[in-house]
Protein backbone atom coordinates (compact mmCIF):
# COMPACT_ATOMS: atom_id res chain seq x y z
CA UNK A 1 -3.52 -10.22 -1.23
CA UNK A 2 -5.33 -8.65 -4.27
CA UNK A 3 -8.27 -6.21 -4.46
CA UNK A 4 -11.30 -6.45 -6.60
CA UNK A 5 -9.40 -5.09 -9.31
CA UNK A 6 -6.61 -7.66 -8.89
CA UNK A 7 -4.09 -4.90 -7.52
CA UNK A 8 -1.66 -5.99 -5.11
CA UNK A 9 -2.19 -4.94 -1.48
CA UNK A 10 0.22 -5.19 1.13
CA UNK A 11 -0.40 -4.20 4.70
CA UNK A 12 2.23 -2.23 6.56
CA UNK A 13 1.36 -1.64 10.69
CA UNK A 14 1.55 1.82 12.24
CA UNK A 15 1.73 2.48 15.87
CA UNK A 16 -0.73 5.35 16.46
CA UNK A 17 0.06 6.14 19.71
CA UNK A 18 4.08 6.14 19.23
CA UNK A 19 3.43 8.09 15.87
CA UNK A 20 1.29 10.75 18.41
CA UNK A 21 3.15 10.75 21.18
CA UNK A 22 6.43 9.16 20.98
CA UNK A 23 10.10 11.23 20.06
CA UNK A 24 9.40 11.16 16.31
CA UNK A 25 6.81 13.46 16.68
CA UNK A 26 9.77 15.90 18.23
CA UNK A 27 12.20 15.03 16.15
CA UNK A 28 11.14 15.24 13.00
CA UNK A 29 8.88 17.88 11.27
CA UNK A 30 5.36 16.79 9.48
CA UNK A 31 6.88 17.18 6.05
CA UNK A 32 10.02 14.97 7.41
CA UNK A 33 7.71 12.54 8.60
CA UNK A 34 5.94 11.71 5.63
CA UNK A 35 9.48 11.11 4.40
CA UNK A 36 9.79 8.59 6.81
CA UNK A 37 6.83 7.04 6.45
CA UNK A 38 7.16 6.84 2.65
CA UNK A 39 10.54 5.23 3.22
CA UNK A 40 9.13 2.65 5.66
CA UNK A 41 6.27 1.91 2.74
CA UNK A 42 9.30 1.23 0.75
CA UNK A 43 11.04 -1.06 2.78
CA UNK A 44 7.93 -3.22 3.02
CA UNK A 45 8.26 -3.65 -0.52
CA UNK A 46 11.56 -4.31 -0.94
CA UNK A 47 12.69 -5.42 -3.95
CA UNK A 48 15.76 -7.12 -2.37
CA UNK A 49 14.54 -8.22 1.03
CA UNK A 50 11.69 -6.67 3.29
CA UNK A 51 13.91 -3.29 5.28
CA UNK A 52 15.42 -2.41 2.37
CA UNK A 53 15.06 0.51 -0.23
CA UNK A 54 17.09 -0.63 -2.77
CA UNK A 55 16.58 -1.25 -6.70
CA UNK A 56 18.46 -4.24 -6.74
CA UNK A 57 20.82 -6.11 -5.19
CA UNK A 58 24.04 -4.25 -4.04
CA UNK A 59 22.57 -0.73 -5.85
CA UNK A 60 21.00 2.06 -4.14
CA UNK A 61 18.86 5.09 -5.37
CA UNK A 62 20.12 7.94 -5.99
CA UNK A 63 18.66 11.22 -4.21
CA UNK A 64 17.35 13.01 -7.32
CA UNK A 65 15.33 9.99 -8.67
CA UNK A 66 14.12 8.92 -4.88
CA UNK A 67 12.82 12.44 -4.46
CA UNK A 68 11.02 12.68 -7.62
CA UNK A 69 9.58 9.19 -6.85
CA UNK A 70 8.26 10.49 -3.67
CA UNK A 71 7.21 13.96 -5.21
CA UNK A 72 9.60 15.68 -2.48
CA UNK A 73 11.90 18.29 -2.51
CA UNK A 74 15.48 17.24 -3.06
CA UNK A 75 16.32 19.56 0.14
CA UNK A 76 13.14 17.66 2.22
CA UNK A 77 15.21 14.37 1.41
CA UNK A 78 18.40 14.79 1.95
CA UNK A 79 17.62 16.82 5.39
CA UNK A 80 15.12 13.56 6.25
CA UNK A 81 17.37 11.16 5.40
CA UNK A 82 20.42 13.11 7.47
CA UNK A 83 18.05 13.67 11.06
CA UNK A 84 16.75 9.38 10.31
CA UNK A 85 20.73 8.89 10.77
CA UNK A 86 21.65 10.77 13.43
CA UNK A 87 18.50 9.57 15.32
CA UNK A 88 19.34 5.53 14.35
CA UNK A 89 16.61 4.90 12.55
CA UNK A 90 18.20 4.18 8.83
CA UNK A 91 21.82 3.20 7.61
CA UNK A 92 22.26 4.14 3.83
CA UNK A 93 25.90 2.50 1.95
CA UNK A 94 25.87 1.53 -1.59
CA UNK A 95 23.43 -1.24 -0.70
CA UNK A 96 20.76 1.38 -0.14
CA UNK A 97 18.64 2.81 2.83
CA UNK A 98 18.24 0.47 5.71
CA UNK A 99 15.82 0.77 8.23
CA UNK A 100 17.02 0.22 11.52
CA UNK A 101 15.08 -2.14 13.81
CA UNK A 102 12.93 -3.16 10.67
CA UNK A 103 11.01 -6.22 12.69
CA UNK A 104 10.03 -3.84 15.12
CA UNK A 105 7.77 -2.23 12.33
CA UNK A 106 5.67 -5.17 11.32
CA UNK A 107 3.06 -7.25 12.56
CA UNK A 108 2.92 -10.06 14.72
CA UNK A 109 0.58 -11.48 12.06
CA UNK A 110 4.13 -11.54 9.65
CA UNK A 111 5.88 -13.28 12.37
CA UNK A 112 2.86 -15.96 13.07
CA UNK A 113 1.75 -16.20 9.50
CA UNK A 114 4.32 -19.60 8.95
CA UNK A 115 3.06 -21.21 12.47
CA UNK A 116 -0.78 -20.36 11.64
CA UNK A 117 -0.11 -21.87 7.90
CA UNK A 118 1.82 -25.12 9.37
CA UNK A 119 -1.61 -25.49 12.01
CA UNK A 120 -4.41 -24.65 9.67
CA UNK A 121 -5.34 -21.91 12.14
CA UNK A 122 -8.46 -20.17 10.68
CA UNK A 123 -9.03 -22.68 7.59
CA UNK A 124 -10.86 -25.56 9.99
CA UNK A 125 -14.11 -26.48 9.56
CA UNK A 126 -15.70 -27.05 12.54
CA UNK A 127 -18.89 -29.46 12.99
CA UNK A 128 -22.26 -29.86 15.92
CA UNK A 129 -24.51 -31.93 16.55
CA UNK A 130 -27.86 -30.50 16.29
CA UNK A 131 -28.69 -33.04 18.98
CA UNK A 132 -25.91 -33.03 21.61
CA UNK A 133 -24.27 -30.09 21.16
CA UNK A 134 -21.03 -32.59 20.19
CA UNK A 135 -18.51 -30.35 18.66
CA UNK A 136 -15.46 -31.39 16.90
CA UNK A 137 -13.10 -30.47 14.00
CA UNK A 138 -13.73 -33.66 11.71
CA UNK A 139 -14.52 -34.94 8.21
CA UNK A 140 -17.03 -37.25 9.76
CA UNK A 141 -20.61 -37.00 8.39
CA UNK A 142 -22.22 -38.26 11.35
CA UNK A 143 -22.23 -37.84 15.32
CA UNK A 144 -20.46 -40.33 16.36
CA UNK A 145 -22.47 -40.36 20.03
CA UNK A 146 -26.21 -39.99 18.28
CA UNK A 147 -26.17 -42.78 15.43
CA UNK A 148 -27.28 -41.43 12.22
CA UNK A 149 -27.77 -38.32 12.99
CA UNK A 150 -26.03 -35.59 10.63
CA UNK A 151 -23.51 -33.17 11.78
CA UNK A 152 -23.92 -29.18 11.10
CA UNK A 153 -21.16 -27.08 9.73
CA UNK A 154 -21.35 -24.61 12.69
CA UNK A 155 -18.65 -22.83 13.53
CA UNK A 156 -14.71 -21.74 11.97
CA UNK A 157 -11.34 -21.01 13.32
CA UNK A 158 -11.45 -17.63 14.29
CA UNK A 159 -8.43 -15.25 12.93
CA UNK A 160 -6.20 -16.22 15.62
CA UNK A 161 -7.31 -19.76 16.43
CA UNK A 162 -10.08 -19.43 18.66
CA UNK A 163 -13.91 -20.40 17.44
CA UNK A 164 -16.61 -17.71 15.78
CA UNK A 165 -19.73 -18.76 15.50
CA UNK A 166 -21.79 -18.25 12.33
């Protein structure tokens, strides 16, 4: 998806309450956090596959240039990236910085989006009849129960399938 100025936006979900309340919040300082986060922005962008902060295939950043890319202290980094380990949240080999769990990080709308595209979900047109209330997804110009008369472009496929009316 693109913005008005054409620049590519990607959504990434948070989970407000587990970001609040959950054992990150204990485990990890504010500064170590945005560490995290940063590396989970990343991974959504993964040049190799979505999970992975990597440059390329089988290359990883180095430390220096990944904490001048994220305008962190060296010290920040490296003590981030050793507490993500020990609490299973990222792997890191020559590969680069995994995140652990990655699915468990994105939307459901990522894991519907192929289903929704096969269906047509929220791209339907939906007509009524001004006269009988018929409703039906159709290319048909007229009702076919009240001859003649011309049917109303009335209502969509909502966001997740169900109707909206306009």
């Amino acid at each position: 998806m693109e913005d008005k100025a054409g620049i590519r936006r990607i959504y990434r979900k948070s989970w407000p309450y587990d970001n609040l309340f959950g054992t990150l919040r204990h485990e990890l300082d504010s500064a170590q956090r945005g560490v995290w986060n940063d590396l989970l922005d990343m991974a959504k962008i993964g040049r190799v596959r979505p999970g992975l902060v990597s440059p390329g295939v089988g290359k990883a950043y180095n430390h220096e240039w990944l904490a001048a890319f994220l305008n962190t202290p060296l010290e920040l980094l490296e003590e981030s990236l050793k507490l993500l380990k020990e609490t299973k949240r990222i792997t890191e080999n020559g590969a680069g910085i995994e995140i652990l769990n990655w699915r468990r990080y994105q939307t459901e709308y990522d894991r519907q989006k192929p289903y929704r595209e096969a269906k047509g979900v929220g791209k339907e047109i939906h007509k009524i009849c001004p006269s009988c209330d018929y409703k039906a997804v159709t290319s048909a110009k007229y009702c076919p129960k009240c001859e003649g008369v011309v049917l109303n472009k009335d209502w969509t496929g909502g966001k997740y399938g169900g109707s909206v009316r306009r």
